[in-house]
C-alpha atoms as a PDB file:
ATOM      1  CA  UNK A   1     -25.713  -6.073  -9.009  1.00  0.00           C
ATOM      2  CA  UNK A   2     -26.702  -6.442  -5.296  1.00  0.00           C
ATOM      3  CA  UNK A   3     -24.733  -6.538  -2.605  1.00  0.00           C
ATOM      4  CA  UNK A   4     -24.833  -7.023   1.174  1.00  0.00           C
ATOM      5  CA  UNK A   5     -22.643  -6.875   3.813  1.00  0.00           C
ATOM      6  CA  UNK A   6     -21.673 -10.298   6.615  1.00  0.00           C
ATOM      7  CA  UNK A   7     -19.934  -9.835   9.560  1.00  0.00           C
ATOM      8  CA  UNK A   8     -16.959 -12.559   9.846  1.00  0.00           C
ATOM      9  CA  UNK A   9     -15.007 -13.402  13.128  1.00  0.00           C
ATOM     10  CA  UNK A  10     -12.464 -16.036  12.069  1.00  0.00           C
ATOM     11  CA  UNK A  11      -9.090 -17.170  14.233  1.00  0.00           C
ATOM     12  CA  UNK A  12      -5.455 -16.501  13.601  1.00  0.00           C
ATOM     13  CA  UNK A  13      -3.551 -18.272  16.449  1.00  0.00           C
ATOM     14  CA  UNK A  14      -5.695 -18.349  19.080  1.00  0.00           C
ATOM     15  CA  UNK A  15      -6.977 -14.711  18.587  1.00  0.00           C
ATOM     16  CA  UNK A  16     -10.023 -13.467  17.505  1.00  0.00           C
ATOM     17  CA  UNK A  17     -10.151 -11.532  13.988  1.00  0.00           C
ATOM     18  CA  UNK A  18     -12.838  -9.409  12.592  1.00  0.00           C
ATOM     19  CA  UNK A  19     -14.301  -8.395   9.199  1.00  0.00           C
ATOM     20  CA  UNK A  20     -16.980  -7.470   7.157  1.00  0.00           C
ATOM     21  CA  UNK A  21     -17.689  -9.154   3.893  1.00  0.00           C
ATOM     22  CA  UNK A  22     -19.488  -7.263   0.982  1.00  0.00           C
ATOM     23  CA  UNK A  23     -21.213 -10.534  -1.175  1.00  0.00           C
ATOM     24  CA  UNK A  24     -22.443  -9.804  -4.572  1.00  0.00           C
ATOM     25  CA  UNK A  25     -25.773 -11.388  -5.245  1.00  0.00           C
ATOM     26  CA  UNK A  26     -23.935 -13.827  -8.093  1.00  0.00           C
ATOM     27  CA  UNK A  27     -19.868 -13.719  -6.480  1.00  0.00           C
ATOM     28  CA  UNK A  28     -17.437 -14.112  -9.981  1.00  0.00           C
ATOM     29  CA  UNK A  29     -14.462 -16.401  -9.758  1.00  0.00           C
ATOM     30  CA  UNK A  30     -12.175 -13.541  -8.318  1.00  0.00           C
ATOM     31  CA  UNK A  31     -12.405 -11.756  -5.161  1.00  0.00           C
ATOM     32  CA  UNK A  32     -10.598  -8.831  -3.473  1.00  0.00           C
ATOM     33  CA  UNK A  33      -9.108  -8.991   0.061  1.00  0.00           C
ATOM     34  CA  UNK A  34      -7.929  -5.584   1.329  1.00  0.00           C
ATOM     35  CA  UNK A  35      -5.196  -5.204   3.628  1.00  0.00           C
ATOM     36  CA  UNK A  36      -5.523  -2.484   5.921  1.00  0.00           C
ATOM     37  CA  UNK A  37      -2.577   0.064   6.064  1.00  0.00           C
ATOM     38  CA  UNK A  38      -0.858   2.221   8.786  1.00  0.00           C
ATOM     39  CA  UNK A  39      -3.043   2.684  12.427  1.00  0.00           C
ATOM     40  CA  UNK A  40      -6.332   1.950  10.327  1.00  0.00           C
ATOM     41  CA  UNK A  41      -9.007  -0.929  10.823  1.00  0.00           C
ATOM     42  CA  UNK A  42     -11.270  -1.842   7.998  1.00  0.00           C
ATOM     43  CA  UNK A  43     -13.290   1.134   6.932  1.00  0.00           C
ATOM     44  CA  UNK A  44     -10.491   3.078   5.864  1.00  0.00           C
ATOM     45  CA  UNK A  45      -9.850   6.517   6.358  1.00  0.00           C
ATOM     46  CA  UNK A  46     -13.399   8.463   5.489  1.00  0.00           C
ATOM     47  CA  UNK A  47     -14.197   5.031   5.069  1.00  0.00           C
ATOM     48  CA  UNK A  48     -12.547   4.380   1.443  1.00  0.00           C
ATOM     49  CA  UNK A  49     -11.748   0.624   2.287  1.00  0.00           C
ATOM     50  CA  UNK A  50     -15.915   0.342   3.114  1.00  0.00           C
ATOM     51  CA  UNK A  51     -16.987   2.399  -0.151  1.00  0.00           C
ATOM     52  CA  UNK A  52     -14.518   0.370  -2.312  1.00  0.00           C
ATOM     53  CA  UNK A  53     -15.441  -3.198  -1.066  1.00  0.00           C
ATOM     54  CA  UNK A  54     -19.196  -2.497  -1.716  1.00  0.00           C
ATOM     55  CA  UNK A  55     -18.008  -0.790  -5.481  1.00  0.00           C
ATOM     56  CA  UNK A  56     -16.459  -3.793  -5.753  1.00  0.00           C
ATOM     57  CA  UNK A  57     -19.128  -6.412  -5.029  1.00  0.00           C
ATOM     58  CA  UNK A  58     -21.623  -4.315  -7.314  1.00  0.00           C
ATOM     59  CA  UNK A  59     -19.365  -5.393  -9.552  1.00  0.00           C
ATOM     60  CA  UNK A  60     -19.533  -9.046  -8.327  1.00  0.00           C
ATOM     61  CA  UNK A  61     -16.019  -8.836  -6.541  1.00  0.00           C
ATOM     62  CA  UNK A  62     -16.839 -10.551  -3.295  1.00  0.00           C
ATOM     63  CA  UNK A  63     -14.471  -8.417  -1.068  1.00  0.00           C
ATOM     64  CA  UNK A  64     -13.377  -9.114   2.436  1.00  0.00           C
ATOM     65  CA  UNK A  65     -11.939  -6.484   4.730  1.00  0.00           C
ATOM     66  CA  UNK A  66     -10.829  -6.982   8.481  1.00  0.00           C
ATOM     67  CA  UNK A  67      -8.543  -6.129  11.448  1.00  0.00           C
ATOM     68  CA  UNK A  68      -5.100  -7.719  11.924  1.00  0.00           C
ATOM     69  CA  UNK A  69      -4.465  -9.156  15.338  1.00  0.00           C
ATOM     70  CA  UNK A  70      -4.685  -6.311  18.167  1.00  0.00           C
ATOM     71  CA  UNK A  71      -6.120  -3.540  15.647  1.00  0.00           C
ATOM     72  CA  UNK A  72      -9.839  -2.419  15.391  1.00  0.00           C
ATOM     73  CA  UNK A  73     -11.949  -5.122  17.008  1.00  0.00           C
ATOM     74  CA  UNK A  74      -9.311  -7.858  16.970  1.00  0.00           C
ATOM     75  CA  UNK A  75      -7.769  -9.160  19.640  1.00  0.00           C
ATOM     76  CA  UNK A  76      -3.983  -9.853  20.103  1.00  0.00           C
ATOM     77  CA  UNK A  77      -0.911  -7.761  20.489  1.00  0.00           C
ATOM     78  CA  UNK A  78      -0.459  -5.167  18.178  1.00  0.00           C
ATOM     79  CA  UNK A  79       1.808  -6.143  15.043  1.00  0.00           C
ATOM     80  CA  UNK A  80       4.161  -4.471  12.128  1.00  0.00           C
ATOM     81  CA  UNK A  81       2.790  -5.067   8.419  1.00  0.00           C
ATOM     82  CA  UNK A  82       5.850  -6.890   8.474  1.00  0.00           C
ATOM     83  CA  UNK A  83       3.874  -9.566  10.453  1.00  0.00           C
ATOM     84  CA  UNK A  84       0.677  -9.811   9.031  1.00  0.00           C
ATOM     85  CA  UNK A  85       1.097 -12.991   7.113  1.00  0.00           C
ATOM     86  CA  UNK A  86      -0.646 -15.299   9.255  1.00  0.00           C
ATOM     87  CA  UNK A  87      -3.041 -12.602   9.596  1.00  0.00           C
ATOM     88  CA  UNK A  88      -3.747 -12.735   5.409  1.00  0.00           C
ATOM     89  CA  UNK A  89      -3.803 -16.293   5.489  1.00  0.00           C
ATOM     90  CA  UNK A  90      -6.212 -17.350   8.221  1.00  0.00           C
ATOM     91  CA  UNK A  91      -8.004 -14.351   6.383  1.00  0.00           C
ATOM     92  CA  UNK A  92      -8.054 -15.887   2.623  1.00  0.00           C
ATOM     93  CA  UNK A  93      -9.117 -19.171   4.242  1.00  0.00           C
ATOM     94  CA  UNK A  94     -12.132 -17.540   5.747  1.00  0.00           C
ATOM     95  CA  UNK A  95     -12.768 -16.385   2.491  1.00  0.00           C
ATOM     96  CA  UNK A  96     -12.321 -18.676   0.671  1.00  0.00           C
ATOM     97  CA  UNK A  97     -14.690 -21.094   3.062  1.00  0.00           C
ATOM     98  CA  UNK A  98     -17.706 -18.610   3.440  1.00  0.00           C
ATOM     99  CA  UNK A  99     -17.825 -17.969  -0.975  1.00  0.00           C
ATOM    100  CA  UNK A 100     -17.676 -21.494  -3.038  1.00  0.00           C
ATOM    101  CA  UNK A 101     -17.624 -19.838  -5.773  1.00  0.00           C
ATOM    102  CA  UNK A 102     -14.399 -18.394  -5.157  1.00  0.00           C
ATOM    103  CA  UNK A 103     -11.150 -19.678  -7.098  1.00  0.00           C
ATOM    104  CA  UNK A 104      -9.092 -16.934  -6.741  1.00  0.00           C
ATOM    105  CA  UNK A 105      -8.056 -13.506  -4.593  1.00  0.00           C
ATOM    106  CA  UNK A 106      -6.543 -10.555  -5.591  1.00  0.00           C
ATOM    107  CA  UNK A 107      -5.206  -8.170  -2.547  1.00  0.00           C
ATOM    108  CA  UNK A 108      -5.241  -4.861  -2.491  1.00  0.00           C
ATOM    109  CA  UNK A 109      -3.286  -2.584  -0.236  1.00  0.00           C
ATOM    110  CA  UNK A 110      -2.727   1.013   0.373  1.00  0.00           C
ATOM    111  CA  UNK A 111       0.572   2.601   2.200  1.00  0.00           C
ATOM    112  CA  UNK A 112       1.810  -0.620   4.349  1.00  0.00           C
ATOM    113  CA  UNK A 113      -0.804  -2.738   3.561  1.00  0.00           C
ATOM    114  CA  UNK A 114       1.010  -2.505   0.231  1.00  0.00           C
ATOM    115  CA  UNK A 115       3.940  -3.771   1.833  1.00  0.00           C
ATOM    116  CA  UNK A 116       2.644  -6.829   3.543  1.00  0.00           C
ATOM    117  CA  UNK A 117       0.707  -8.087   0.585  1.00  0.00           C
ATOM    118  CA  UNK A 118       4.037  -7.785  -1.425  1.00  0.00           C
ATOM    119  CA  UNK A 119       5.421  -9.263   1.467  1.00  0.00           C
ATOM    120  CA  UNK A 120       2.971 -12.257   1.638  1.00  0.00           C
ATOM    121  CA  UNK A 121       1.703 -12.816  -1.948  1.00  0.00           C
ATOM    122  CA  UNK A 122       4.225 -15.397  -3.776  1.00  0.00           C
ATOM    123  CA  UNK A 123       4.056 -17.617  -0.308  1.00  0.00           C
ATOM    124  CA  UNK A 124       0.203 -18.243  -1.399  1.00  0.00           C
ATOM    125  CA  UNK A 125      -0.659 -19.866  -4.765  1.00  0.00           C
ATOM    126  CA  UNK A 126      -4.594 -18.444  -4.127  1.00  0.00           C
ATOM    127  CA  UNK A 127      -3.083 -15.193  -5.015  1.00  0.00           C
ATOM    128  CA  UNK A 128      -3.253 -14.270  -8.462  1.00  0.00           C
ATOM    129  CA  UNK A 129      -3.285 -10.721  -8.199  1.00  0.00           C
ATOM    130  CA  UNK A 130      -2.064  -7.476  -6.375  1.00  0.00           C
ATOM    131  CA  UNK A 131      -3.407  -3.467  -6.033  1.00  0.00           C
ATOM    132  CA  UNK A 132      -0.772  -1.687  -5.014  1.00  0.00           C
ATOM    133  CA  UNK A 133      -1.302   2.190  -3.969  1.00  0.00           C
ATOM    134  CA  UNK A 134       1.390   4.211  -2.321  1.00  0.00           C
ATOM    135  CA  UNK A 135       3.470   1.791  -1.155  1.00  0.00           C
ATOM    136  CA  UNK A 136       5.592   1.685   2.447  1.00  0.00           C
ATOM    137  CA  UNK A 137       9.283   2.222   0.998  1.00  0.00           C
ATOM    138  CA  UNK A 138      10.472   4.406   4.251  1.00  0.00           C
ATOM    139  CA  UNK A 139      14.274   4.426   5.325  1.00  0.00           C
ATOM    140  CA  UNK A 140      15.837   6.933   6.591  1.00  0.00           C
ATOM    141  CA  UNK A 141      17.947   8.001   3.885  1.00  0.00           C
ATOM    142  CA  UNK A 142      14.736   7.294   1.248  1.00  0.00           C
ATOM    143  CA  UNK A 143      13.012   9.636   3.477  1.00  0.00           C
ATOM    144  CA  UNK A 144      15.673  12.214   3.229  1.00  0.00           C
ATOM    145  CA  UNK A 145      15.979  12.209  -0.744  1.00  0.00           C
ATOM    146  CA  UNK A 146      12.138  12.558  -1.118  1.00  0.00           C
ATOM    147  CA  UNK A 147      12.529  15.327   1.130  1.00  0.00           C
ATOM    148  CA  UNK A 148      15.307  17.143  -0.526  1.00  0.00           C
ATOM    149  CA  UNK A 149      13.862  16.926  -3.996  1.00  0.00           C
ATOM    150  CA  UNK A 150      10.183  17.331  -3.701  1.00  0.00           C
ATOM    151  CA  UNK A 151       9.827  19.561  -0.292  1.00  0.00           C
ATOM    152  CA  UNK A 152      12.718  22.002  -0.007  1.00  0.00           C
ATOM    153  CA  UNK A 153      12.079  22.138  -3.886  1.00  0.00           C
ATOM    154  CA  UNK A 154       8.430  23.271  -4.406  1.00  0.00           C
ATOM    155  CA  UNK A 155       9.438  25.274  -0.726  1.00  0.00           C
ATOM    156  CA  UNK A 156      11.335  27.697  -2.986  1.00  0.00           C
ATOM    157  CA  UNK A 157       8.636  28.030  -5.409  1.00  0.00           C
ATOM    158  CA  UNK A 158       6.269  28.949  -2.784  1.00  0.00           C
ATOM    159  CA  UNK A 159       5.369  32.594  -2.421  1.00  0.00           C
ATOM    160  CA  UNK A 160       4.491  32.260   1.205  1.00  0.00           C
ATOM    161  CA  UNK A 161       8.284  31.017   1.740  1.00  0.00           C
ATOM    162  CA  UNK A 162       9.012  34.680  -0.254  1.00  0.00           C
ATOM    163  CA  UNK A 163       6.398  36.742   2.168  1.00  0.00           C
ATOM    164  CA  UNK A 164       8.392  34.809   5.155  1.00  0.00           C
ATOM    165  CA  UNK A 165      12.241  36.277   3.922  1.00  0.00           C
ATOM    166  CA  UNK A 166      10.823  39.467   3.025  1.00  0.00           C
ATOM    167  CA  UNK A 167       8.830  40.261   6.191  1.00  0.00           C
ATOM    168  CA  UNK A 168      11.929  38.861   8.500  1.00  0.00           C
ATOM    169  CA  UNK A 169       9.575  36.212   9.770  1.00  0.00           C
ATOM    170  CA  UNK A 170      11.996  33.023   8.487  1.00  0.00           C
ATOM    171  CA  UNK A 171      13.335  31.034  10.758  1.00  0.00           C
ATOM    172  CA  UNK A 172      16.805  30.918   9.066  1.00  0.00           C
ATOM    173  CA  UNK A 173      18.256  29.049  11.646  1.00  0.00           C
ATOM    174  CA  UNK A 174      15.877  25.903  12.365  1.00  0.00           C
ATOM    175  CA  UNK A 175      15.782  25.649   8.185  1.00  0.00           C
ATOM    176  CA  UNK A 176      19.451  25.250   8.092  1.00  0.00           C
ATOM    177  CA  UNK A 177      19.216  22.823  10.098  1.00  0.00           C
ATOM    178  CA  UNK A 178      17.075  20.891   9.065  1.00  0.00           C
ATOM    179  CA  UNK A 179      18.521  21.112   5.488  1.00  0.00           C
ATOM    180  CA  UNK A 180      21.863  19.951   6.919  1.00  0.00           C
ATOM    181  CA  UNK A 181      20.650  16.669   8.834  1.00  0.00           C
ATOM    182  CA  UNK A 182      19.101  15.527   5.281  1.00  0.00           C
ATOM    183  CA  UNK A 183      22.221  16.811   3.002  1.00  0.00           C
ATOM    184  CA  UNK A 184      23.992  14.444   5.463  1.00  0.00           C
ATOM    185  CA  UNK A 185      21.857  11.610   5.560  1.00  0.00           C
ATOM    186  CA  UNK A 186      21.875  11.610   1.778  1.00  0.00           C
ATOM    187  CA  UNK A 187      25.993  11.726   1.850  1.00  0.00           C
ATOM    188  CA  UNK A 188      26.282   9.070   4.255  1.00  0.00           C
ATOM    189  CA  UNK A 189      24.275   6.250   2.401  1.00  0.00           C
ATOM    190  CA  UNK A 190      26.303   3.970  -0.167  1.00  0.00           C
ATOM    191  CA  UNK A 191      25.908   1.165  -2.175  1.00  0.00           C
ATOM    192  CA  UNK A 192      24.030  -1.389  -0.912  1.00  0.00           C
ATOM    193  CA  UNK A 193      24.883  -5.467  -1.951  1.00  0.00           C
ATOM    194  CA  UNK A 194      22.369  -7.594  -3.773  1.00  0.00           C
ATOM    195  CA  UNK A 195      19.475  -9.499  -1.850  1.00  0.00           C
ATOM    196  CA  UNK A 196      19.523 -13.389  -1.596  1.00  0.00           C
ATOM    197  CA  UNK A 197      17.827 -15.430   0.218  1.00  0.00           C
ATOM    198  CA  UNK A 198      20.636 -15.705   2.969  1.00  0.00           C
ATOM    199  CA  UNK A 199      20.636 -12.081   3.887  1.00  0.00           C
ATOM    200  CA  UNK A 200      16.663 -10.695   3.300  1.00  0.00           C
ATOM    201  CA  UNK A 201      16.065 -10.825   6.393  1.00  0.00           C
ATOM    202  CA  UNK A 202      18.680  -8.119   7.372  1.00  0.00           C
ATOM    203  CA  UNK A 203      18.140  -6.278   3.804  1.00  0.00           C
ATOM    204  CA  UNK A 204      16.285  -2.749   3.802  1.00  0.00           C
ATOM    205  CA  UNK A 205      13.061  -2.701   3.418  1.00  0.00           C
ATOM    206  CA  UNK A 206      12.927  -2.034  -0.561  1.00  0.00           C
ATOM    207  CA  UNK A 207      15.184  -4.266  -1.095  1.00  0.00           C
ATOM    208  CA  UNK A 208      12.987  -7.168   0.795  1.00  0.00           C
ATOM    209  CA  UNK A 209      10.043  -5.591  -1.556  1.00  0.00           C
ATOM    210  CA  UNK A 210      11.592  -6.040  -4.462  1.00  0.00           C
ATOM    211  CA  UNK A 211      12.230  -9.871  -3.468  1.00  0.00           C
ATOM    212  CA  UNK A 212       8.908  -9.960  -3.355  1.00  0.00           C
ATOM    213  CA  UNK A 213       7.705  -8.450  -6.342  1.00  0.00           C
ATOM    214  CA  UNK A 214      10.409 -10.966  -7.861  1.00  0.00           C
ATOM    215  CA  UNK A 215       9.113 -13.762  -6.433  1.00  0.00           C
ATOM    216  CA  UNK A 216       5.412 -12.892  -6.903  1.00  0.00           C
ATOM    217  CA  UNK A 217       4.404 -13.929 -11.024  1.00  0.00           C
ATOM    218  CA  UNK A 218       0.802 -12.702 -11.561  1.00  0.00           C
ATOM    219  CA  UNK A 219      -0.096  -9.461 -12.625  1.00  0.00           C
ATOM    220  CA  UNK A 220       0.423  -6.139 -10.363  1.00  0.00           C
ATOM    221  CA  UNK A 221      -1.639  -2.382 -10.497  1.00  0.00           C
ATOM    222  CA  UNK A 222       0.496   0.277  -9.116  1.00  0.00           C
ATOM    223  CA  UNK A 223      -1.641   3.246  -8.342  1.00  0.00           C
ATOM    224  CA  UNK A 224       0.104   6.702  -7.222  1.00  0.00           C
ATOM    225  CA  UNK A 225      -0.580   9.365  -5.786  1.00  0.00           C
ATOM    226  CA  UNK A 226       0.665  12.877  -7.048  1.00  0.00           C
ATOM    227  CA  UNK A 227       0.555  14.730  -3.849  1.00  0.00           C
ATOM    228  CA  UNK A 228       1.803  12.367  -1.736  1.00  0.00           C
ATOM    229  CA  UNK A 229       5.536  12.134  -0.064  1.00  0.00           C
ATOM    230  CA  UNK A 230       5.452   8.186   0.011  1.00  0.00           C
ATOM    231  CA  UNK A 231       4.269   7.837  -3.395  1.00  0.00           C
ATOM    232  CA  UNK A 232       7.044   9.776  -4.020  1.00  0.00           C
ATOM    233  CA  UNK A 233       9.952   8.004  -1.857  1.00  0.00           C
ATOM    234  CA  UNK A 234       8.704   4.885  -3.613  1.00  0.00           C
ATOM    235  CA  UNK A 235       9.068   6.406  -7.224  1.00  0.00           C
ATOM    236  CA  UNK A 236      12.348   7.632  -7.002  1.00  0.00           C
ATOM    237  CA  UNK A 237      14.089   4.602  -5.058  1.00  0.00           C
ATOM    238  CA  UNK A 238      12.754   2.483  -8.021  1.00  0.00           C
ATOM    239  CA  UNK A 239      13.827   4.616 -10.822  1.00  0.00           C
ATOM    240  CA  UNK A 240      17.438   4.375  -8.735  1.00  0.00           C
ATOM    241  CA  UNK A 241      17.777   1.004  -7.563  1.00  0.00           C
ATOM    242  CA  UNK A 242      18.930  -2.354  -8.824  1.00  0.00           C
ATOM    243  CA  UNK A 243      16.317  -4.284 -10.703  1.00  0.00           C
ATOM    244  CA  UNK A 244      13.464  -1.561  -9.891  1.00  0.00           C
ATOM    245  CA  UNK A 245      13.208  -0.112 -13.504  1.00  0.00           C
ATOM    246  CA  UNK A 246      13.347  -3.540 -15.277  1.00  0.00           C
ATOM    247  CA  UNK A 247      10.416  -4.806 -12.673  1.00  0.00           C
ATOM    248  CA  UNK A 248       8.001  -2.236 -13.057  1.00  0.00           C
ATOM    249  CA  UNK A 249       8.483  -2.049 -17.102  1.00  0.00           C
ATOM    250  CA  UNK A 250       7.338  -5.803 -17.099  1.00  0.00           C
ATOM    251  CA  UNK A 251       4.613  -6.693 -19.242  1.00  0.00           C
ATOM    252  CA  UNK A 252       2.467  -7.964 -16.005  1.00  0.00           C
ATOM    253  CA  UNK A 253       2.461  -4.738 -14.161  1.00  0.00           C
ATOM    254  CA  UNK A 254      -0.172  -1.716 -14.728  1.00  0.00           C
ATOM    255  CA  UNK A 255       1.254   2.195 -13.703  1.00  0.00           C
ATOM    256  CA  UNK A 256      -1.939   4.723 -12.853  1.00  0.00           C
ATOM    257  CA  UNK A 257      -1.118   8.165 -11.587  1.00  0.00           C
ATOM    258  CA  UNK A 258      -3.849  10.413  -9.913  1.00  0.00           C
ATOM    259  CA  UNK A 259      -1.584  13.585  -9.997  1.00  0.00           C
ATOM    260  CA  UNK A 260      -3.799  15.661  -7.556  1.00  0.00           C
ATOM    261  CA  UNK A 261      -4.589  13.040  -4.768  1.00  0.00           C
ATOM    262  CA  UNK A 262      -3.145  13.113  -1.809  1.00  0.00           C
ATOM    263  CA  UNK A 263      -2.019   9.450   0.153  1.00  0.00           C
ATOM    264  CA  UNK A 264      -5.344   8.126   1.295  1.00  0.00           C
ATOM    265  CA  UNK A 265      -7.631   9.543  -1.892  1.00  0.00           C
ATOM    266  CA  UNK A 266      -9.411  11.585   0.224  1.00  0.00           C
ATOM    267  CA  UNK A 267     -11.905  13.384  -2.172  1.00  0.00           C
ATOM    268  CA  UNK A 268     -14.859  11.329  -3.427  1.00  0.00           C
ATOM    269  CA  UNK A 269     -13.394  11.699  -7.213  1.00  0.00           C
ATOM    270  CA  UNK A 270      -9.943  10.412  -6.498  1.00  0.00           C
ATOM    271  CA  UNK A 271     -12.025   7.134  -4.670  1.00  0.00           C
ATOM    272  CA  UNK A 272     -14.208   6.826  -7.146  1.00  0.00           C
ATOM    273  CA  UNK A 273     -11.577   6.902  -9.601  1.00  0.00           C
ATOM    274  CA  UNK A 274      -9.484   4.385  -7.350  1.00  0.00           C
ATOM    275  CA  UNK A 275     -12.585   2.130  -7.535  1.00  0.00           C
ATOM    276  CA  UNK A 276     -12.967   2.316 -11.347  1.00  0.00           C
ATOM    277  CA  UNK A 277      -9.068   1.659 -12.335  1.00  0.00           C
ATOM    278  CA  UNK A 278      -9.245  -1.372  -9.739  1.00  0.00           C
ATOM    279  CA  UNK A 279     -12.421  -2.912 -11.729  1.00  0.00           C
ATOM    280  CA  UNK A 280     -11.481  -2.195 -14.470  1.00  0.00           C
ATOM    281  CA  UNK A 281      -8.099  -3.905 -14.264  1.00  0.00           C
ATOM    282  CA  UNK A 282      -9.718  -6.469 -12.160  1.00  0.00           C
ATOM    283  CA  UNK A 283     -11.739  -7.279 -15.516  1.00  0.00           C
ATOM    284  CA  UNK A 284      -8.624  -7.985 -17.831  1.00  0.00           C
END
């Protein structure tokens, strides 16, 4: 199907916001916003956020992409993920004003972006929907696990760590070190209390995405990468954590693994694929 792309400038609290709209020739029901992760604006890295929107809308997605407040061409001051939300809804009202046909929006997110649409989803009944890739799970003692199991581990695998100890070129010292400051930060986490609505706002940040998850009823696709650390931090706090596992085996979520991408899909096979799992679930 045809497509073709529409600038958009809309307003989020007295700032200017920007975007570019890929509209199908004949827009379906559904249509994709995508939330822009990490110090991005709305073409992505190697422009995977521009590819997949027009992918989409051949499809007859309508998708929207654009720039929080104070990123890319927006104006404003500069803002966390975790303060996006009137950013996605002055955004889904744009949306839904410039396509009639429109009746519901999915959002997709990578890294972050992830974040804030699990963040923002269950506050907005025009959601239906959520595309989840690597999501944002970082704390300090997350960060420190991931690192201990899946860096230091495939580091002593590695024959160039081997030609390093043999040649006397190691630095023994600054490893050690390192080792030891995320042995400790591992040791020095406990337990952490159940999340209610009282405390979320002082909760860790998986903990405040699982509320959200909770919260949000319509169906989710997880995508992960294989080669990617925060893919990684995010797999292994929910296959540890309190009401993770029994979340993400629900009937209404989707798992995909691309075992050889790395976080932002770089190669055009691991987009492409990205693209096709995302119709194709989009279709369902």
């Amino acid at each position: 199907m045809s497509q073709r792309d529409v600038a958009v400038r809309f307003a989020c609290q007295g700032e200017d916001l920007f975007g570019i709209l890929s509209l199908p020739e004949r827009p379906q029901r559904r249509g994709v916003l995508v939330v822009v992760g990490g110090p991005q604006y709305r073409a992505g890295s190697h422009r995977q956020f521009t590819l997949l929107a027009r992918g989409l809308a051949a499809q007859g997605h309508a998708t929207l992409r654009f720039d929080y407040r104070g990123m890319g061409d927006s104006s404003g001051a500069l803002r966390t993920f975790e303060e996006v939300g009137h950013d996605l809804r002055a955004a889904i009202d744009q949306f839904f004003a410039m396509v009639p046909a429109l009746e519901e929006v999915v959002i997709w997110g990578l890294c972050d972006g992830a974040s804030a649409a699990l963040f923002y989803a269950h506050q907005d009944p025009r959601v239906k929907g959520l595309v989840l890739l690597n999501p944002w799970v970082r704390t300090t003692e997350g960060l420190a696990k991931a690192t201990l199991k899946h860096y230091y581990g495939a580091r002593l695998l590695s024959p160039e760590l081997w030609k390093k100890l043999l040649s006397g070129q190691f630095a023994f010292r600054d490893a050690a070190r390192s080792l030891l400051t995320q042995v400790g930060t591992v040791l020095g986490s406990g337990p952490r209390p159940d999340v209610g609505q009282g405390t979320l706002g002082r909760a860790p940040l998986p903990e405040r995405m699982r509320f959200g998850l909770q919260e949000f009823v319509g169906p989710v696709l997880f995508i992960f990468s294989g080669m990617d650390l925060t893919a990684k931090e995010f797999l292994d706090m929910a296959g540890s954590s309190h009401g993770w596992p029994t979340l993400l085996g629900a009937p209404r979520i989707t798992r995909r693994h691309l075992n050889d991408a790395d976080h932002t899909f770089s190669r055009r096979i691991w987009r492409d694929q990205v693209t096709s799992w995302t119709t194709e679930w989009l279709r369902g």
